[in-house]
Protein backbone atom coordinates (compact mmCIF):
# COMPACT_ATOMS: atom_id res chain seq x y z
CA UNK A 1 23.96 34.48 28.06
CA UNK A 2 21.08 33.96 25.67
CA UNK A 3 23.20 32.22 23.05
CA UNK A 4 24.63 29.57 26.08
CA UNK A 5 20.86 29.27 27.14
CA UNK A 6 19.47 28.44 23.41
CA UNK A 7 22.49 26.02 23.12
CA UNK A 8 21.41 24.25 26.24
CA UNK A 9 17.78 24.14 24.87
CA UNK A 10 18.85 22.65 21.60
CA UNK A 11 21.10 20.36 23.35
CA UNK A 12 18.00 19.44 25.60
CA UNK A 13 15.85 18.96 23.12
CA UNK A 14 18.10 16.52 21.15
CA UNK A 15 18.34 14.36 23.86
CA UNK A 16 14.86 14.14 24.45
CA UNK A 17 14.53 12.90 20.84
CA UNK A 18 16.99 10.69 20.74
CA UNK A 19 15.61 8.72 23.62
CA UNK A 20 11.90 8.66 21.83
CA UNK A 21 13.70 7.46 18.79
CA UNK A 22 15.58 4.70 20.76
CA UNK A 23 12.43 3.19 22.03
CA UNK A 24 9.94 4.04 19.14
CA UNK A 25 12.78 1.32 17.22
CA UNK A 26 12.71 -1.01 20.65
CA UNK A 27 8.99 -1.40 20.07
CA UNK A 28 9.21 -1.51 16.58
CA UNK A 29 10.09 -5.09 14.85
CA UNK A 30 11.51 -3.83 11.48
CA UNK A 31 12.04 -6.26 8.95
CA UNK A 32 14.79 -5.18 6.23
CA UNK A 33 14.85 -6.26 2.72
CA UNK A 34 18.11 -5.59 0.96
CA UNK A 35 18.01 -6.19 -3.23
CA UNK A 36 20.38 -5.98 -6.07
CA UNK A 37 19.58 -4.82 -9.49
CA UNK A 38 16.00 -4.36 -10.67
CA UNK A 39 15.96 -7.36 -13.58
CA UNK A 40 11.88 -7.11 -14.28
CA UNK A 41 9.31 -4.73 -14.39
CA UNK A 42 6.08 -5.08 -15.48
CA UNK A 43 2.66 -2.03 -15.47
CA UNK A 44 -0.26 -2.12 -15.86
CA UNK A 45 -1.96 1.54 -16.22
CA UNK A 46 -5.76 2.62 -17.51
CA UNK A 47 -7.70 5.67 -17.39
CA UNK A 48 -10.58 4.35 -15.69
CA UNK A 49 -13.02 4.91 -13.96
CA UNK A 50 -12.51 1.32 -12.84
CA UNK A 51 -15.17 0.53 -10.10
CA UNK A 52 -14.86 -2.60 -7.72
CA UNK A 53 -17.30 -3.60 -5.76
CA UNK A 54 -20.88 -2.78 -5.71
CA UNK A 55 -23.92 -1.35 -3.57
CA UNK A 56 -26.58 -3.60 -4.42
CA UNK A 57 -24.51 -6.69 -5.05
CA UNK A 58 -21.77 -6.72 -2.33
CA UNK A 59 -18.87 -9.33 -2.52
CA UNK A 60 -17.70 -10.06 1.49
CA UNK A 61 -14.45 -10.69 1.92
CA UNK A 62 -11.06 -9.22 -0.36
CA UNK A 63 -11.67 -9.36 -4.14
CA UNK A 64 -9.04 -8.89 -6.69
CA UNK A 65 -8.46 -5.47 -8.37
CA UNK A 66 -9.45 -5.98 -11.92
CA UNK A 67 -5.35 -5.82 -13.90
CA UNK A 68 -3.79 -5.03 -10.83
CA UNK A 69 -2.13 -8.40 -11.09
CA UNK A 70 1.44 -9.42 -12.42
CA UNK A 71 3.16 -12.77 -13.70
CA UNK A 72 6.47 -13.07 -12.61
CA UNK A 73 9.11 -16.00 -13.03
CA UNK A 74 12.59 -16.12 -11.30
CA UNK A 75 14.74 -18.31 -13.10
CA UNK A 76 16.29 -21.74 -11.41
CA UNK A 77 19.05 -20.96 -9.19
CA UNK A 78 18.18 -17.45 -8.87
CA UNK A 79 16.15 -15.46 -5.99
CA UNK A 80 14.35 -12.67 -5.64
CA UNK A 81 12.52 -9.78 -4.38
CA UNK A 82 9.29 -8.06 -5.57
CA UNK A 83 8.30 -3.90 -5.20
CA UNK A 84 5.00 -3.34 -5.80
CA UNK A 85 2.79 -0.33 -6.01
CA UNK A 86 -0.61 0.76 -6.77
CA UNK A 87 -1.25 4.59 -7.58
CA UNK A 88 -4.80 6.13 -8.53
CA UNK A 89 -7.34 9.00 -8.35
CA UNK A 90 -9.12 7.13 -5.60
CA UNK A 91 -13.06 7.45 -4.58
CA UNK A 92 -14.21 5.17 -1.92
CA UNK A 93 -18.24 5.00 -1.69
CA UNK A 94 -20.96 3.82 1.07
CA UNK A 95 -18.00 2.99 3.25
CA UNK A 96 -15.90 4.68 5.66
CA UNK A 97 -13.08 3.13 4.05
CA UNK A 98 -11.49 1.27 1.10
CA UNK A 99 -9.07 -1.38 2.22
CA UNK A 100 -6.04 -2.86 -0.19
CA UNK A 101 -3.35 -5.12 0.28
CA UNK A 102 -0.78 -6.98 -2.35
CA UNK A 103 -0.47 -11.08 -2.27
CA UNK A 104 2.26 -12.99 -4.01
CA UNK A 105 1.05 -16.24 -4.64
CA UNK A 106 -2.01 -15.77 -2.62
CA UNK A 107 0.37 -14.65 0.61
CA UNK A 108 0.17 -10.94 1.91
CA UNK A 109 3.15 -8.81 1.19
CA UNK A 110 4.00 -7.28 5.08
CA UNK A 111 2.67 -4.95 6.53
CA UNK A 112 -0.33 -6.93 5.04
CA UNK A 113 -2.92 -4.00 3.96
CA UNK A 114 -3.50 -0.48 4.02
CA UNK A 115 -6.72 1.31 5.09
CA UNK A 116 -7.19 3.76 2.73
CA UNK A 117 -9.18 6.17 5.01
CA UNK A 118 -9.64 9.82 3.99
CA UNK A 119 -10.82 11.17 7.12
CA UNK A 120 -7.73 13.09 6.71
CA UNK A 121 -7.09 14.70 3.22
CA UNK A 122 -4.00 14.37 2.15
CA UNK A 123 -2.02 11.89 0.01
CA UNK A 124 -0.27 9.09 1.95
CA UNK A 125 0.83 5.31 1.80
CA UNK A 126 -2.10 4.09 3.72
CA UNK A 127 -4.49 6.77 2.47
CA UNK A 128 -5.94 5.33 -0.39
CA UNK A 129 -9.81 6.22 -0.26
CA UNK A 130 -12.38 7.45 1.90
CA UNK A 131 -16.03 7.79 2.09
CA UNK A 132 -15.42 11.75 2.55
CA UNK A 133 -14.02 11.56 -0.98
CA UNK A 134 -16.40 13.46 -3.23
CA UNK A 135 -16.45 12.39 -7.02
CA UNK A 136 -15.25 15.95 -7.98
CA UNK A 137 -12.83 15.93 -5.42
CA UNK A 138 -10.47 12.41 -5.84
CA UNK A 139 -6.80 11.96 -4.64
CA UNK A 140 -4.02 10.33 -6.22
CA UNK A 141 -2.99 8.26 -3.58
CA UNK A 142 -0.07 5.63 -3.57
CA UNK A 143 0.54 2.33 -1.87
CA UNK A 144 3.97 0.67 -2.00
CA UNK A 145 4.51 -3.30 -0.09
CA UNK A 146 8.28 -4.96 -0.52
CA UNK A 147 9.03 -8.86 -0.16
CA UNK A 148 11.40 -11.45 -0.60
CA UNK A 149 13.97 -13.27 -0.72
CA UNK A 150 11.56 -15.76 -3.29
CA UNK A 151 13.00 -18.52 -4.29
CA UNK A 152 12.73 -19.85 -8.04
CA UNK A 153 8.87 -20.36 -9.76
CA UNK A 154 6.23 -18.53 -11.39
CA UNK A 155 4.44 -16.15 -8.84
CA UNK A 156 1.48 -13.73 -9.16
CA UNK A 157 1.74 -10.66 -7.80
CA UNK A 158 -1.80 -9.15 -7.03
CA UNK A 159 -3.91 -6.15 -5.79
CA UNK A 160 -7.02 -6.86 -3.94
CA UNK A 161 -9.65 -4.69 -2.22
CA UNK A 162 -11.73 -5.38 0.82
CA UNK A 163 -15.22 -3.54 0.35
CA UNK A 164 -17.90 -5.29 2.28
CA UNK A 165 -18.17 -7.81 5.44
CA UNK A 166 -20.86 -9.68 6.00
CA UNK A 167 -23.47 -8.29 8.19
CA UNK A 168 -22.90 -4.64 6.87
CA UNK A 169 -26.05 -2.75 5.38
CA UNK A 170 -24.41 -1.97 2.29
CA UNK A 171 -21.62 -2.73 0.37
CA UNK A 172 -18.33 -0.35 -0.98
CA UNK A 173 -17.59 0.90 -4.16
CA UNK A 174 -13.50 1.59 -4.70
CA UNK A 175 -12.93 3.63 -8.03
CA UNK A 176 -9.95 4.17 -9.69
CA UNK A 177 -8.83 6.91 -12.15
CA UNK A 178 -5.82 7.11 -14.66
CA UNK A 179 -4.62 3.92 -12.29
CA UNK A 180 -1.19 2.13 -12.25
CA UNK A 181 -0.13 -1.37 -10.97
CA UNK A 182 3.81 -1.73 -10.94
CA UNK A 183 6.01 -4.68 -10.12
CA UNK A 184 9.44 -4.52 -9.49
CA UNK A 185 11.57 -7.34 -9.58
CA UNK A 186 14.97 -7.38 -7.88
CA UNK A 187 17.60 -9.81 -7.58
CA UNK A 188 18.36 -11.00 -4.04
């Protein structure tokens, strides 16, 4: 009888999840990018520390990661898609958090940043920095972005950082450690 019951319960319990998946995807706009063959890639790596931003001289707004950028050119009658990434011993300072997102051509790749918040500590797409980082005590954290189809041109592909908003007593420091910036071109 116990085996029959425990059946049941599995059985149950599937169905339960099923149904949470089925509306979790309902609620859920997902936007798929499907590419061929990887025909360019380009990184961009350094030991650091590479500090952006500053306490006593805050920038507002989202400044650009200093060689986290990429020159890409998709040849006429051709399309494409671009994969990039940014991975780093991360320290984010006098902030709660260290935001970063990727542009191509000045236009945020979807979803369009990632708070990199270490009120939890563990590594993580959007985790990329957090003001309970210690400097003897960084994470290598990673943050991937996908987009495309793009049609033929020369784009820039980008990493920028959003430290400081106006009003706010003080601005962020984001510092990188043995850092890489990779693009990923794919044909589409």
């Amino acid at each position: 009888m116990r085996r029959y019951t425990l059946i049941g319960l599995l059985a149950s319990l599937a169905a339960v999840v099923t149904v949470g998946v089925a509306v979790a995807e309902a609620s859920d706009p997902v936007q798929t990018i499907s590419a061929g063959a990887i025909t360019h890639v380009k990184v961009k790596t350094g030991t650091g520390p590479l500090a952006i931003g500053s306490q006593t001289t805050p920038v507002a707004g989202w400044v650009n990661i200093p060689g986290a950028s990429a020159s890409v050119t998709i040849a006429t009658g051709q399309q494409a898609d671009f994969i990039a990434r940014l991975s780093a011993h991360t320290l984010c300072q006098y902030r709660y958090d260290c935001d970063v997102r990727f542009t191509v051509n000045g236009q945020l790749m979807q979803p369009d940043n990632g708070q990199f918040d270490g009120t939890a500590n563990y590594d993580g797409a959007e985790l990329f920095a957090s003001a309970n980082d210690t400097p003897s005590q960084q994470y290598i954290r990673t943050m991937v972005r996908a987009a495309g189809p793009y049609p033929a041109g020369a784009y820039t592909v980008r990493a920028q950082a959003f430290l400081y908003a106006t009003g706010e007593p003080f601005g962020g420091v984001l510092t990188l450690t043995n850092w890489q910036f990779l693009v990923e071109t794919a044909k589409a």
